[in-house]
C-alpha atoms as a PDB file:
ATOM      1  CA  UNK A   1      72.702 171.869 174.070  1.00  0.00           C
ATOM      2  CA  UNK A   2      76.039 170.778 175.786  1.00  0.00           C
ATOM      3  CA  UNK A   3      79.627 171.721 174.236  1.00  0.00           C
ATOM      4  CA  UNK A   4      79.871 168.111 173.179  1.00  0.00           C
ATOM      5  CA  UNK A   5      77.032 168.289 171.028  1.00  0.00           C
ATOM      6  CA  UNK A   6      77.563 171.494 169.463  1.00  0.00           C
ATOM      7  CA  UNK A   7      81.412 170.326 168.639  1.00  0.00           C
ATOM      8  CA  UNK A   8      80.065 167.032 167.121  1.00  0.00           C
ATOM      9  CA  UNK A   9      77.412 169.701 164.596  1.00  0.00           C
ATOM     10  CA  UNK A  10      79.727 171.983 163.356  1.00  0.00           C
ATOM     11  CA  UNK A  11      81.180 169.531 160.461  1.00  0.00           C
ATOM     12  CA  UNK A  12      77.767 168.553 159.819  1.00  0.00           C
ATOM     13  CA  UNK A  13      76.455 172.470 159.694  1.00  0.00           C
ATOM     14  CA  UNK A  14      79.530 173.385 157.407  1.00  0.00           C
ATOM     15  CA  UNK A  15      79.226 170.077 155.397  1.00  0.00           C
ATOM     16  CA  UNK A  16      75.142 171.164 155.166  1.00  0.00           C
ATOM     17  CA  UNK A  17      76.743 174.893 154.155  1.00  0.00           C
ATOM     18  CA  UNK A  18      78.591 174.058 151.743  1.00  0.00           C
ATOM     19  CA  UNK A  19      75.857 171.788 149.811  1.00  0.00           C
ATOM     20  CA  UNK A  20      73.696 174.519 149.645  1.00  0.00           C
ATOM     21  CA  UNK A  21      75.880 176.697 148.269  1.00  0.00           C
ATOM     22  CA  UNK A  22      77.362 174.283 145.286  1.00  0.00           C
ATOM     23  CA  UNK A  23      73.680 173.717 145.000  1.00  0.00           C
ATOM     24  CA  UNK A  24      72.739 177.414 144.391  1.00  0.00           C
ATOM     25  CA  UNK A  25      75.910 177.538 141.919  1.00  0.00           C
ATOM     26  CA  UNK A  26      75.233 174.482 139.658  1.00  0.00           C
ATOM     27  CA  UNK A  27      71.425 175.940 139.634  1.00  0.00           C
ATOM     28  CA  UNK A  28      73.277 179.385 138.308  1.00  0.00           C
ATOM     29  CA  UNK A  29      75.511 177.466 135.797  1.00  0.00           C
ATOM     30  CA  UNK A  30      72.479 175.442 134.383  1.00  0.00           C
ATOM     31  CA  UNK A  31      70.076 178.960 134.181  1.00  0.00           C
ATOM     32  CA  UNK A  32      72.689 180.460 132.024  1.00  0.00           C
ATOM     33  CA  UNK A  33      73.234 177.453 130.058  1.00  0.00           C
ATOM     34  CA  UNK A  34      71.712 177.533 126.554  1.00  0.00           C
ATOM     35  CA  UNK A  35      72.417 174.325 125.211  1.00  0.00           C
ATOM     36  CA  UNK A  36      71.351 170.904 126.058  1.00  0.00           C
ATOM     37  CA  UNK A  37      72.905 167.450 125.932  1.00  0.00           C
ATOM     38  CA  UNK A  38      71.416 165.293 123.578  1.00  0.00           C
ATOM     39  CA  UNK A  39      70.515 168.011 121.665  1.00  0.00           C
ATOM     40  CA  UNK A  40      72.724 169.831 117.985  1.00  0.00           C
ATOM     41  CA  UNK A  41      75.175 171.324 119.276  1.00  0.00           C
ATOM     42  CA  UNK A  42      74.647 175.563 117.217  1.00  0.00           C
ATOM     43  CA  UNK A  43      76.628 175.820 114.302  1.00  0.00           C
ATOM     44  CA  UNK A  44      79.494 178.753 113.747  1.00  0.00           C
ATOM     45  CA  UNK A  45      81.777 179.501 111.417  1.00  0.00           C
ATOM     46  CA  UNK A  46      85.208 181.665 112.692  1.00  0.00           C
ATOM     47  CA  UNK A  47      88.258 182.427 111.859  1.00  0.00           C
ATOM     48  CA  UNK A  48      91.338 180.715 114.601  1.00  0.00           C
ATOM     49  CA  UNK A  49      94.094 182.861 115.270  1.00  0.00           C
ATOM     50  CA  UNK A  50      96.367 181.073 112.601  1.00  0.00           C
ATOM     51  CA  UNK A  51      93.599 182.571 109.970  1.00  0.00           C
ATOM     52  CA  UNK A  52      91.613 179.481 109.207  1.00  0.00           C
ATOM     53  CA  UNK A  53      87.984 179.314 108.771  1.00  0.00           C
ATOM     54  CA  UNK A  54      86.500 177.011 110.650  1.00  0.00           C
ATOM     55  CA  UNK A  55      83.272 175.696 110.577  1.00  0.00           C
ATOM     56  CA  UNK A  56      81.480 173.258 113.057  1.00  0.00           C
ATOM     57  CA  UNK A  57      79.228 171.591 111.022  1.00  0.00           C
ATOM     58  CA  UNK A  58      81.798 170.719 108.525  1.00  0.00           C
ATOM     59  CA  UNK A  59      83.510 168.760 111.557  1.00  0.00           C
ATOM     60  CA  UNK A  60      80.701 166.274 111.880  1.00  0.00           C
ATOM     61  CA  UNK A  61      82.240 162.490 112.201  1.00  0.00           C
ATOM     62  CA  UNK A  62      84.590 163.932 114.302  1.00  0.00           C
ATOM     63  CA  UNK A  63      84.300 164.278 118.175  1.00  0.00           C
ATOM     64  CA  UNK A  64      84.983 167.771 118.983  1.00  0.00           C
ATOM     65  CA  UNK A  65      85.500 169.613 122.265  1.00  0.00           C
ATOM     66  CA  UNK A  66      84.841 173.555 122.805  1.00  0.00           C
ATOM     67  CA  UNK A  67      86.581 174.791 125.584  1.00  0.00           C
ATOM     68  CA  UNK A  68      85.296 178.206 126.184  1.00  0.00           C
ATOM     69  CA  UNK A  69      87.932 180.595 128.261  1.00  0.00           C
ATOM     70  CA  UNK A  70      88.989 183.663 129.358  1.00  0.00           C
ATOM     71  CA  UNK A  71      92.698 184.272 130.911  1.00  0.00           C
ATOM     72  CA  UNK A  72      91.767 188.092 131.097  1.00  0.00           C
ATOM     73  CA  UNK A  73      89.215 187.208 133.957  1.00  0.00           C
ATOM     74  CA  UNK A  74      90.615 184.145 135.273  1.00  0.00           C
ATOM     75  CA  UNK A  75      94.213 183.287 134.764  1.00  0.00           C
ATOM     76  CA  UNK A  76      93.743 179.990 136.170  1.00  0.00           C
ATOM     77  CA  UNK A  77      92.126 178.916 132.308  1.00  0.00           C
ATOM     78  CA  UNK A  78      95.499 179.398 131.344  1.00  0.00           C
ATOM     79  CA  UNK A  79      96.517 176.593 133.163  1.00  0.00           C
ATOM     80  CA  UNK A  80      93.508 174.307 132.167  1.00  0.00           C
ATOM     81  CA  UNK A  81      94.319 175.430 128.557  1.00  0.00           C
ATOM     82  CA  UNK A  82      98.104 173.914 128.972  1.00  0.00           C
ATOM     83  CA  UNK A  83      96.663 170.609 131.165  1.00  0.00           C
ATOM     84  CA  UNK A  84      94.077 169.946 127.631  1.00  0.00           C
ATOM     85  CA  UNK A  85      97.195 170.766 125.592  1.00  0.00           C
ATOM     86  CA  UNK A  86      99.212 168.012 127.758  1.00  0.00           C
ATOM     87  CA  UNK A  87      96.795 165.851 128.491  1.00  0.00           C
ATOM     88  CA  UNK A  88      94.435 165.705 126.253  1.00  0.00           C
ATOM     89  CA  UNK A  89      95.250 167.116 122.392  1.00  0.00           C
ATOM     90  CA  UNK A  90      98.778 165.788 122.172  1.00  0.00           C
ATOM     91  CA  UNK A  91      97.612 162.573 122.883  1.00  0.00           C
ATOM     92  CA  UNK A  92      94.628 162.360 120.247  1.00  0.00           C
ATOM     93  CA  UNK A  93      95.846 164.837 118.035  1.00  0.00           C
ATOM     94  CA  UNK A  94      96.790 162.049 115.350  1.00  0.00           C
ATOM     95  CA  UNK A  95      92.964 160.290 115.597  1.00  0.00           C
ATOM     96  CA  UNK A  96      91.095 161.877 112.599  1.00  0.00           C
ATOM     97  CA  UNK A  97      88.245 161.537 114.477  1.00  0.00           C
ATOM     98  CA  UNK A  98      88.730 163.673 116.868  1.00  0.00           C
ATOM     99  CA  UNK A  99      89.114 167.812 117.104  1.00  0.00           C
ATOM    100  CA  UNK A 100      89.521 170.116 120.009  1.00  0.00           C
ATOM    101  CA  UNK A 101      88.663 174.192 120.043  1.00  0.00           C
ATOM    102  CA  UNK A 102      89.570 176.799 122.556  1.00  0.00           C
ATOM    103  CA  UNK A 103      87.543 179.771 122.116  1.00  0.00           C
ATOM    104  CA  UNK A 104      88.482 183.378 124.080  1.00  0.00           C
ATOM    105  CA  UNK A 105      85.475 184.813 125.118  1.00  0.00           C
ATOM    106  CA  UNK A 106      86.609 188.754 125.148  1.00  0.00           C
ATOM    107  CA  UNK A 107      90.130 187.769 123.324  1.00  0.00           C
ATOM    108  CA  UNK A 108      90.936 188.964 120.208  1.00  0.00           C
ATOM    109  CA  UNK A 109      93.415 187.301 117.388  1.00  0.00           C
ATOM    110  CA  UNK A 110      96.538 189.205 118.780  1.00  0.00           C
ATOM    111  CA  UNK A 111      96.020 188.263 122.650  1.00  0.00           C
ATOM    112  CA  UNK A 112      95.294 184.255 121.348  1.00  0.00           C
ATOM    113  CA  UNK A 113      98.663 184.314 118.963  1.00  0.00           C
ATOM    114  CA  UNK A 114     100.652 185.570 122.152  1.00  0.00           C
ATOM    115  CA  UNK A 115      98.644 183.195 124.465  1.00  0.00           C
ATOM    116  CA  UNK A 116      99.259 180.493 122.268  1.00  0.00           C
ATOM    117  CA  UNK A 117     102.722 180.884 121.805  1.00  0.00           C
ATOM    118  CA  UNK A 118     103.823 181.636 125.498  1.00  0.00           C
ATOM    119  CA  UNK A 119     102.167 178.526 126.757  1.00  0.00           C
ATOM    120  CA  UNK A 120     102.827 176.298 123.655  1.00  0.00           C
ATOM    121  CA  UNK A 121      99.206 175.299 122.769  1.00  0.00           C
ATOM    122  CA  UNK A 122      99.047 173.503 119.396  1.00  0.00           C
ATOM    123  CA  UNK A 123      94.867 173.174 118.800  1.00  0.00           C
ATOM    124  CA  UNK A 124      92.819 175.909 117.424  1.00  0.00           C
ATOM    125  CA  UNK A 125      92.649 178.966 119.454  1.00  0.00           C
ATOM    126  CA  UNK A 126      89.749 181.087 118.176  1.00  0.00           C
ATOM    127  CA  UNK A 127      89.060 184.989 119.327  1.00  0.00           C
ATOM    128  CA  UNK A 128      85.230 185.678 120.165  1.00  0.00           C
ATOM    129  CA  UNK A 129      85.892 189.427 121.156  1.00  0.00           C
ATOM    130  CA  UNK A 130      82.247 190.030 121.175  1.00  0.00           C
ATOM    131  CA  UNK A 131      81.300 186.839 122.559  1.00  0.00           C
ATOM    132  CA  UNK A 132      78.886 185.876 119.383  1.00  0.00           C
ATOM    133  CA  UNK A 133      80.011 182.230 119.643  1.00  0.00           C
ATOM    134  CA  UNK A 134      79.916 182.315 123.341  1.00  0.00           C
ATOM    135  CA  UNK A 135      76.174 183.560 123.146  1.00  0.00           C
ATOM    136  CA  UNK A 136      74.991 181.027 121.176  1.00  0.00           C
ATOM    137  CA  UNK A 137      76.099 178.308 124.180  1.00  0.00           C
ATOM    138  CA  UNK A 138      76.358 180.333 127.233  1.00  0.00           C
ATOM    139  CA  UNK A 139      75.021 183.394 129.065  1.00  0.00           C
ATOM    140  CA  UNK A 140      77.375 183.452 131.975  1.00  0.00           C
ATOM    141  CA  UNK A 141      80.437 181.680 133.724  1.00  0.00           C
ATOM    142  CA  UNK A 142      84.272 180.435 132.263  1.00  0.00           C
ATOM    143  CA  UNK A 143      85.744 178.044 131.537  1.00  0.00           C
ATOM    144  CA  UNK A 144      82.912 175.521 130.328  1.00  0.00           C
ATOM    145  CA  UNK A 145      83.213 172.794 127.665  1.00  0.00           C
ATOM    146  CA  UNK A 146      80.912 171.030 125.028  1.00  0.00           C
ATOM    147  CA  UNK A 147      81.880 167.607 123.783  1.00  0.00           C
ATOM    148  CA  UNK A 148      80.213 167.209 120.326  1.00  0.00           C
ATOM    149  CA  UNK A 149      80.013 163.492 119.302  1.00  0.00           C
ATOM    150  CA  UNK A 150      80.381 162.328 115.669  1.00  0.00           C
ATOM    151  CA  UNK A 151      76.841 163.495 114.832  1.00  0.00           C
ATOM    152  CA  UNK A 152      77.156 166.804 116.485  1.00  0.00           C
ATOM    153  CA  UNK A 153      74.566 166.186 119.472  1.00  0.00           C
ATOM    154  CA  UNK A 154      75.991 167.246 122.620  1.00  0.00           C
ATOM    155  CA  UNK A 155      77.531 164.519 124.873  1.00  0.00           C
ATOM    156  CA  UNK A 156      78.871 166.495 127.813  1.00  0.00           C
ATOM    157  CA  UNK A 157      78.784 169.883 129.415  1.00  0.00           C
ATOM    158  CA  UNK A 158      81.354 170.654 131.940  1.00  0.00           C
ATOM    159  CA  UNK A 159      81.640 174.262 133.943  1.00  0.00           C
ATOM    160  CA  UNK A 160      84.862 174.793 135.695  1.00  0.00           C
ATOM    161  CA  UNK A 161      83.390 176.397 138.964  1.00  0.00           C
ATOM    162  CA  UNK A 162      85.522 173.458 140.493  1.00  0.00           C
ATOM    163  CA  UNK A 163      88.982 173.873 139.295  1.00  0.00           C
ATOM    164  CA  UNK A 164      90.038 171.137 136.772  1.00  0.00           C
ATOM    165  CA  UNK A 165      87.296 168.570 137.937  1.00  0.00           C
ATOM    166  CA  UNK A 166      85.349 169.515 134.564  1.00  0.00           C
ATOM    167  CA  UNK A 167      88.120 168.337 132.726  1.00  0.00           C
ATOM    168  CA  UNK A 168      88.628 165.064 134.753  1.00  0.00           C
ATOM    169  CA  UNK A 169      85.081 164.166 133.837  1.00  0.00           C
ATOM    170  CA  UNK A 170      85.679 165.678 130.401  1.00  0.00           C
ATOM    171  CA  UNK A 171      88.401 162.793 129.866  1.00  0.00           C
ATOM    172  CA  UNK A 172      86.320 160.029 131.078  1.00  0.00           C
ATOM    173  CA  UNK A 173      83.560 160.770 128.446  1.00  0.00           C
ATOM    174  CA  UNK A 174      86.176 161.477 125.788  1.00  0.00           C
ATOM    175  CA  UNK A 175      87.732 158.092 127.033  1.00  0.00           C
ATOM    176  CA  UNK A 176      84.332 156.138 126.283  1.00  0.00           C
ATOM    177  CA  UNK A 177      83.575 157.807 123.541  1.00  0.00           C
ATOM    178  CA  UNK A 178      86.853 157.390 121.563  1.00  0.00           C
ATOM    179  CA  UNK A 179      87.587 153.578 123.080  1.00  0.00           C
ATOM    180  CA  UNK A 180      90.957 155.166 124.550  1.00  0.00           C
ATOM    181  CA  UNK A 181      92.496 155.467 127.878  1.00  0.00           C
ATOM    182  CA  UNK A 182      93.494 159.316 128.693  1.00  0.00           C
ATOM    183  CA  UNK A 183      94.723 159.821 132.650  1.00  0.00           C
END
């Protein structure tokens, strides 16, 4: 094989690469999934840091977004926590149709109060220290998200294995399902 040709393969081999391995991650992500779309979304009942209960089946007729995190194992949630508080909750926080979640896998009340304070997040912040909500959706992998539609079937599941492009995706769907334009 001359020079030529071998310059004119390497994009093509590292292209090829890098296919395969996004393809061996999203067939990771989806092993240690245990939800489906179209399916109920599994019910839980928690306490947010401010001390509410919460309960999702009592939030049915509203569209509701879990955004599962943890900024002890990857800081840059953090960042995708203040980009849905920006972005996304501040401006559908007034639809009463609508409800976003941000549960800490591994974070307990204390860490989510001082989270949610530093960084100015306004939604429910919920602690799942021993990751019992978490194990109910997922087996493996942060930040993911579940959009719940009115009737609590599962419209969307998002991983965040690319950084922010779950959320991008995550506003289109919320966009079509709420008739609103989000960025």
């Amino acid at each position: 094989m001359s020079l030529k040709t071998t310059l004119l393969l390497l994009p093509l081999c590292a292209c090829l690469s890098s296919l395969l391995a996004e393809t061996a991650i999203d067939r990771e992500i989806l092993a240690t999934t245990m939800v489906q779309k179209e399916l109920p979304a599994p019910d839980f009942t928690c306490q947010t840091s401010d001390g509410r209960s919460l309960t999702l089946s009592a939030l049915k007729g509203k569209i509701v977004v879990l955004y599962f995190f943890s900024a002890k194992s990857l800081p840059a949630c953090v960042s995708e926590l203040i980009y849905l508080e920006t972005e996304v909750f501040q401006k559908l926080r007034k639809r009463e149709d609508f409800q976003l979640i941000a549960i800490g896998r591994d974070h307990t009340r204390e860490e989510l109060v001082k989270l949610g304070g530093e960084n100015k997040l306004t939604f429910p912040l919920v602690p799942d220290p021993q990751q019992e909500i978490y194990a109910r959706y997922f087996s493996k992998f942060v930040p993911r998200t579940v959009m719940l539609r009115k009737d609590g079937t599962i419209a969307y599941l998002g991983s965040g294995h690319h950084e922010f492009e779950g959320i991008i995706k995550l506003q289109a769907v919320l966009a079509r399902e709420l008739a609103v334009k989000l960025p």
